[in-house]
N, C-alpha and C. Protein backbone atom coordinates (compact mmCIF):
# COMPACT_ATOMS: atom_id res chain seq x y z
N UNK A 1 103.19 142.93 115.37
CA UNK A 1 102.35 142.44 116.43
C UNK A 1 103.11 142.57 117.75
N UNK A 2 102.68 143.33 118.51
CA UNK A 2 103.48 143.57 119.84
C UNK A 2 102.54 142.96 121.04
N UNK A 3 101.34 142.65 120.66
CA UNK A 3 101.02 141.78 121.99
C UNK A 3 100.69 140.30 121.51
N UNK A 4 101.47 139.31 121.16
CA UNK A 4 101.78 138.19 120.94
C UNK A 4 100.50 137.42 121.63
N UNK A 5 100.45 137.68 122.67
CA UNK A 5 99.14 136.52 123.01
C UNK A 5 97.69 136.83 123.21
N UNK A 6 97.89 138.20 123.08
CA UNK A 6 96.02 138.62 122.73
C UNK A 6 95.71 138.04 121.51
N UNK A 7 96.98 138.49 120.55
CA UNK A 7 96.73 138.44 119.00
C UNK A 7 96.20 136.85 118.64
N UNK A 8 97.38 135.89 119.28
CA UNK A 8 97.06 134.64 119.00
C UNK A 8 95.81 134.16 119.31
N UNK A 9 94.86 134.63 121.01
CA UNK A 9 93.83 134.36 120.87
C UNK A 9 93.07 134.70 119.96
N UNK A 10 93.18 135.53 119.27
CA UNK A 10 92.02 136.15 118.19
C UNK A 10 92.33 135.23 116.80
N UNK A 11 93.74 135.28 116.11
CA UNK A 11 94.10 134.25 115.31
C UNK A 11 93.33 132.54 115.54
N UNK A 12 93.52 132.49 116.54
CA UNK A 12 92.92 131.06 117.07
C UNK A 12 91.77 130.85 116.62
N UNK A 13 90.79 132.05 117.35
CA UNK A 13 89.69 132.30 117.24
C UNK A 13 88.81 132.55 115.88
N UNK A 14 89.37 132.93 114.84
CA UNK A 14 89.23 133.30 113.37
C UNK A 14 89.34 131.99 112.59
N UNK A 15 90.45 131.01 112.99
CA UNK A 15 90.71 129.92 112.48
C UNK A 15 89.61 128.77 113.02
N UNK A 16 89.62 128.51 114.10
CA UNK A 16 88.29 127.93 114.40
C UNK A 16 87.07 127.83 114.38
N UNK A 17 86.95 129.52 113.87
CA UNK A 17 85.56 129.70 113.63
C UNK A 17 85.13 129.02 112.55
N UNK A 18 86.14 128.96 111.81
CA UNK A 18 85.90 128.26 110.28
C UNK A 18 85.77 127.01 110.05
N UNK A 19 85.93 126.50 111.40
CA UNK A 19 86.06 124.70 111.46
C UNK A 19 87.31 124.29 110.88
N UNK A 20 88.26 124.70 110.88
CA UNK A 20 89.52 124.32 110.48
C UNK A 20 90.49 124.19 111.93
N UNK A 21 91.21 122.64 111.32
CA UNK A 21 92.24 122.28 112.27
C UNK A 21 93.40 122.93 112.47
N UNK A 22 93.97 123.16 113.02
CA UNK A 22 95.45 123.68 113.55
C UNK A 22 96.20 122.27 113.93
N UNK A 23 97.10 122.25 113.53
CA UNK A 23 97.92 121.47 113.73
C UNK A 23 99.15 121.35 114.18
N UNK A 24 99.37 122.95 113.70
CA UNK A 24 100.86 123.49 114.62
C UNK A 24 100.90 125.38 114.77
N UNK A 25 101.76 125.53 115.84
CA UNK A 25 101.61 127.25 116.03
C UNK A 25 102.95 127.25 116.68
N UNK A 26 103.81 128.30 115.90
CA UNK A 26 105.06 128.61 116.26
C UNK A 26 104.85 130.30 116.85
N UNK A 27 105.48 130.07 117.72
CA UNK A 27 105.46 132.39 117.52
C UNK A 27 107.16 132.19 118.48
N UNK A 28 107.71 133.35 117.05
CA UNK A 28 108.60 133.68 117.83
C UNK A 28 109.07 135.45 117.59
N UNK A 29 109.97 135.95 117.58
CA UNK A 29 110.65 137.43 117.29
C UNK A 29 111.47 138.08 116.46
N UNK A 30 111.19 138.75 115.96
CA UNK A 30 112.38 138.85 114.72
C UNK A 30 113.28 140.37 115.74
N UNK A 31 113.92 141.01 114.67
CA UNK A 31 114.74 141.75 115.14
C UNK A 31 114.57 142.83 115.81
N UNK A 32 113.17 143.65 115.20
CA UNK A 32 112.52 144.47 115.71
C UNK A 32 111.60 143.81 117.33
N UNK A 33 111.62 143.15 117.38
CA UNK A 33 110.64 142.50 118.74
C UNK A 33 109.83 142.44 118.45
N UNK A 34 109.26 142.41 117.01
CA UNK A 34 107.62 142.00 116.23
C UNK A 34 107.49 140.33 116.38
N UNK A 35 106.30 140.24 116.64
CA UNK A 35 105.78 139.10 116.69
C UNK A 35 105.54 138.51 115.49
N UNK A 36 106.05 137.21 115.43
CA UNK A 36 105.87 136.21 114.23
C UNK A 36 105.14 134.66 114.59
N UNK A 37 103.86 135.11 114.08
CA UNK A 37 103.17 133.76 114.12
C UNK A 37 103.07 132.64 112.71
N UNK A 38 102.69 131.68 113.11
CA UNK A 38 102.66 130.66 112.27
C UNK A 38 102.32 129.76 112.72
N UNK A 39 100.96 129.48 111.86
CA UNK A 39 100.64 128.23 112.12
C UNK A 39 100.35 127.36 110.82
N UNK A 40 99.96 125.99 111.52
CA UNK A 40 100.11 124.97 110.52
C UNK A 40 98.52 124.56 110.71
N UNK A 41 97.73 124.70 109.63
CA UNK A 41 96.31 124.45 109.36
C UNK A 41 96.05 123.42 108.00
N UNK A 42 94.62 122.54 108.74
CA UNK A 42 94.12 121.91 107.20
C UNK A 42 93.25 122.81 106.98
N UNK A 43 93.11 122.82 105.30
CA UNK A 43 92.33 123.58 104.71
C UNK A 43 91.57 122.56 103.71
N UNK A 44 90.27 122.77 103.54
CA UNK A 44 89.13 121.50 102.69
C UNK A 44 90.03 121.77 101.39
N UNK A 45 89.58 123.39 100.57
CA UNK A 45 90.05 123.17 99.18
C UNK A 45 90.50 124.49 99.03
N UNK A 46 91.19 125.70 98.39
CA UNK A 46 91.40 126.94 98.37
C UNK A 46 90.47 127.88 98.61
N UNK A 47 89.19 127.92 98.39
CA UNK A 47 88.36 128.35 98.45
C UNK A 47 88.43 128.36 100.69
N UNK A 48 88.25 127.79 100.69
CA UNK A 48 88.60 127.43 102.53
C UNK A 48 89.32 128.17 102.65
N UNK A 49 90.87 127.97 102.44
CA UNK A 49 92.11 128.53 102.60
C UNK A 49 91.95 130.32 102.73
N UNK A 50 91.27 130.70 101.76
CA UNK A 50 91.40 132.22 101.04
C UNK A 50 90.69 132.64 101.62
N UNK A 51 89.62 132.28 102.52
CA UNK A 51 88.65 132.72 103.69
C UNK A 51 88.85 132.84 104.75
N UNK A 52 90.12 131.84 105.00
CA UNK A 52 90.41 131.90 106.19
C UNK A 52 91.87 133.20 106.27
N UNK A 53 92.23 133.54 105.24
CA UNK A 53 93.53 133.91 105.26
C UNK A 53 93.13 135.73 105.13
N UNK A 54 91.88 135.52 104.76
CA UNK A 54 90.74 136.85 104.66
C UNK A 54 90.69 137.32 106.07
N UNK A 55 89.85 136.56 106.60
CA UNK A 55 89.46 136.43 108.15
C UNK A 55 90.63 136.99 109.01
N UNK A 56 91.82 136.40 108.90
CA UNK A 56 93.14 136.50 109.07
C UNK A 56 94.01 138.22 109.18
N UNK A 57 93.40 138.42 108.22
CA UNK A 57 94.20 139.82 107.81
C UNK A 57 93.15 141.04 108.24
N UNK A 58 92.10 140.96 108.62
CA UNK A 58 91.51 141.74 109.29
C UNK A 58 91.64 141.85 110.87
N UNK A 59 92.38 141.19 111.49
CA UNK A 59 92.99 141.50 112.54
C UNK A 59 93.51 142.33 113.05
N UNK A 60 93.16 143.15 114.38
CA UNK A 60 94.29 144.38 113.65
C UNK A 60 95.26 143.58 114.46
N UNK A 61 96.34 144.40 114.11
CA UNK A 61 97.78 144.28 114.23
C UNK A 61 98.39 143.47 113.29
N UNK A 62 98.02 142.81 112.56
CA UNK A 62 98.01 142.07 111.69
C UNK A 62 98.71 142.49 110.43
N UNK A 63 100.24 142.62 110.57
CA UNK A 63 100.70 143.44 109.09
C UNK A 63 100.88 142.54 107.69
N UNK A 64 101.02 141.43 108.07
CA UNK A 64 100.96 140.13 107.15
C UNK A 64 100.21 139.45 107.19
N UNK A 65 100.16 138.36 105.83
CA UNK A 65 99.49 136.96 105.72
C UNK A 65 100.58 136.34 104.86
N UNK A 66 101.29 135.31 104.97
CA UNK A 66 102.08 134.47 103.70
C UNK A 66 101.38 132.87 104.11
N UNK A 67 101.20 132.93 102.87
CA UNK A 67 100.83 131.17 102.44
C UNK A 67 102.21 130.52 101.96
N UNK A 68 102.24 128.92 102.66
CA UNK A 68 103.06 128.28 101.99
C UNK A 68 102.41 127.04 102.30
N UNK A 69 102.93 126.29 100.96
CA UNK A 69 102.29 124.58 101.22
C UNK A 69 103.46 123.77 102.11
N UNK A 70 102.96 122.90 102.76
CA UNK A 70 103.29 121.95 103.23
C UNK A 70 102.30 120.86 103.35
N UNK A 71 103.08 119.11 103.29
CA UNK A 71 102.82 118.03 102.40
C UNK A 71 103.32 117.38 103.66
């Protein structure tokens, strides 16, 4: 991801569409100067989650999706 804040608007935008909260959004750079986002979302039940993570990856620029839980 090389334009970090178009992308995020559209990320934003994908996630909200779904009625899901955000709760946190990190972006920072790895070595290459690729953009690394992350955010922290509620999701109702997996079924939610896997739609949104769908939604997600059709982005372009978009070379990833990783899920992890947090409690």
């Amino acid at each position: 991801m090389r334009r970090p804040r178009r992308h995020v608007e559209e990320l934003t935008a994908v996630i909200s569409d779904d009625n899901t909260n955000i709760r946190g959004v990190d972006i920072r750079r790895d070595e290459n100067a690729e953009a690394i986002v992350e955010f922290v979302v509620e999701a109702e039940d997996l079924r939610h989650l896997n739609r949104m993570v769908l939604g997600i990856r059709r982005v372009a620029g978009v070379r990833a999706v990783q899920r992890t839980q947090k409690i």
